[in-house]
Protein backbone atom coordinates (compact mmCIF):
# COMPACT_ATOMS: atom_id res chain seq x y z
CA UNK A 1 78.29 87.55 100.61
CA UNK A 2 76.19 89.86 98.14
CA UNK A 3 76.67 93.10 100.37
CA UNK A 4 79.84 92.28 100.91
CA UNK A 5 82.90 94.79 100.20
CA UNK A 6 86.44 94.05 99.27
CA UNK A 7 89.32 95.77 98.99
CA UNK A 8 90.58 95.89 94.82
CA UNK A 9 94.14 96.34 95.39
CA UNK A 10 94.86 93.68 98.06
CA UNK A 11 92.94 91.28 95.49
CA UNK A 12 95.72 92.75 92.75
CA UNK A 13 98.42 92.60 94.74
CA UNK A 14 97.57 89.38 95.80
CA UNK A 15 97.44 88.22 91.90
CA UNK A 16 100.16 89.50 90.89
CA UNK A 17 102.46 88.25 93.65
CA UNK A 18 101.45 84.46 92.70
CA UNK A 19 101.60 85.26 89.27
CA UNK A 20 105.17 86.22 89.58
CA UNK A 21 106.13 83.20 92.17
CA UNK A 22 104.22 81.26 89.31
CA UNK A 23 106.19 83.06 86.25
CA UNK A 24 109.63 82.57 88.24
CA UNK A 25 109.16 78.35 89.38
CA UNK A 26 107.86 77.60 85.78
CA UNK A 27 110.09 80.07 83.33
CA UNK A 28 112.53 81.99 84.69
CA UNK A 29 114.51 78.63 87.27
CA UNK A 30 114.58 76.06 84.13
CA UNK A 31 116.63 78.26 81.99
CA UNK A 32 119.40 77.54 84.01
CA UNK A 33 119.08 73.47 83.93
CA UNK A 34 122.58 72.62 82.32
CA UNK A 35 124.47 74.95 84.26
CA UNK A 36 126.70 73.56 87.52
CA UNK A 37 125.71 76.58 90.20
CA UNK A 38 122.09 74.95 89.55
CA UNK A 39 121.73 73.91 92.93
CA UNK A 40 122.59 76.89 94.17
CA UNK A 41 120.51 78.95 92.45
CA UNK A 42 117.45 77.11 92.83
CA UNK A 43 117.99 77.64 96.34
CA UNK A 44 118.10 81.40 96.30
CA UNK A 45 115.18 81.59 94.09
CA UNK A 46 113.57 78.93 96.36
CA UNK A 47 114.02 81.84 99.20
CA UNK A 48 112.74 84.47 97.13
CA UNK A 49 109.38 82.40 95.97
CA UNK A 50 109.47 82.01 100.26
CA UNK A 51 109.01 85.22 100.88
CA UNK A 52 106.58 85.86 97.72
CA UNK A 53 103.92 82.92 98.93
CA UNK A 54 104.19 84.57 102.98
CA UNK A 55 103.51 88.29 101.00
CA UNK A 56 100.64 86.64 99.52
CA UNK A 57 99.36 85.50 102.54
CA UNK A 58 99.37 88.71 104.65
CA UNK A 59 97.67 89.98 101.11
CA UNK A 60 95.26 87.44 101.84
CA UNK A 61 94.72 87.80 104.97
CA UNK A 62 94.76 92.07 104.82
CA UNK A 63 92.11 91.07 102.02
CA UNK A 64 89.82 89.19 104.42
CA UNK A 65 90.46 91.32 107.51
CA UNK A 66 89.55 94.38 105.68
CA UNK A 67 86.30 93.14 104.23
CA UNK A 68 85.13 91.92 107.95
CA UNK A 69 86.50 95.58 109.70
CA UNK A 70 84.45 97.52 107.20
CA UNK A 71 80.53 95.74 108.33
């Protein structure tokens, strides 16, 4: 694990991707709380946060592949 390389921008991209499925669950869906389309919109931004989490799991996983292709 010492000698071991990673690639910096999957680890950033990787960040920032939870970091914005994060920002959007906990901020950005419970300004909308009082409003009757609620349901529906939690459901399009439930898609969205989807597809962020499966981006940041081929992140992870170009993260760990990378650092194994490169001993």
């Amino acid at each position: 694990m010492a000698g071991r390389k990673i690639n910096i921008f999957y680890l950033i991209s990787f960040i920032c991707t939870i970091i914005l499925a994060a920002y959007i669950w906990l901020v950005f869906v419970p300004q909308f709380s009082g409003y009757p389309e609620q349901e529906s919109f939690s459901l399009a931004i439930f898609l969205v946060i989807a597809l962020l989490l499966v981006a940041a799991g081929i992140q992870l996983f170009l993260l760990i592949s990378s650092s194994h292709s490169e001993e």
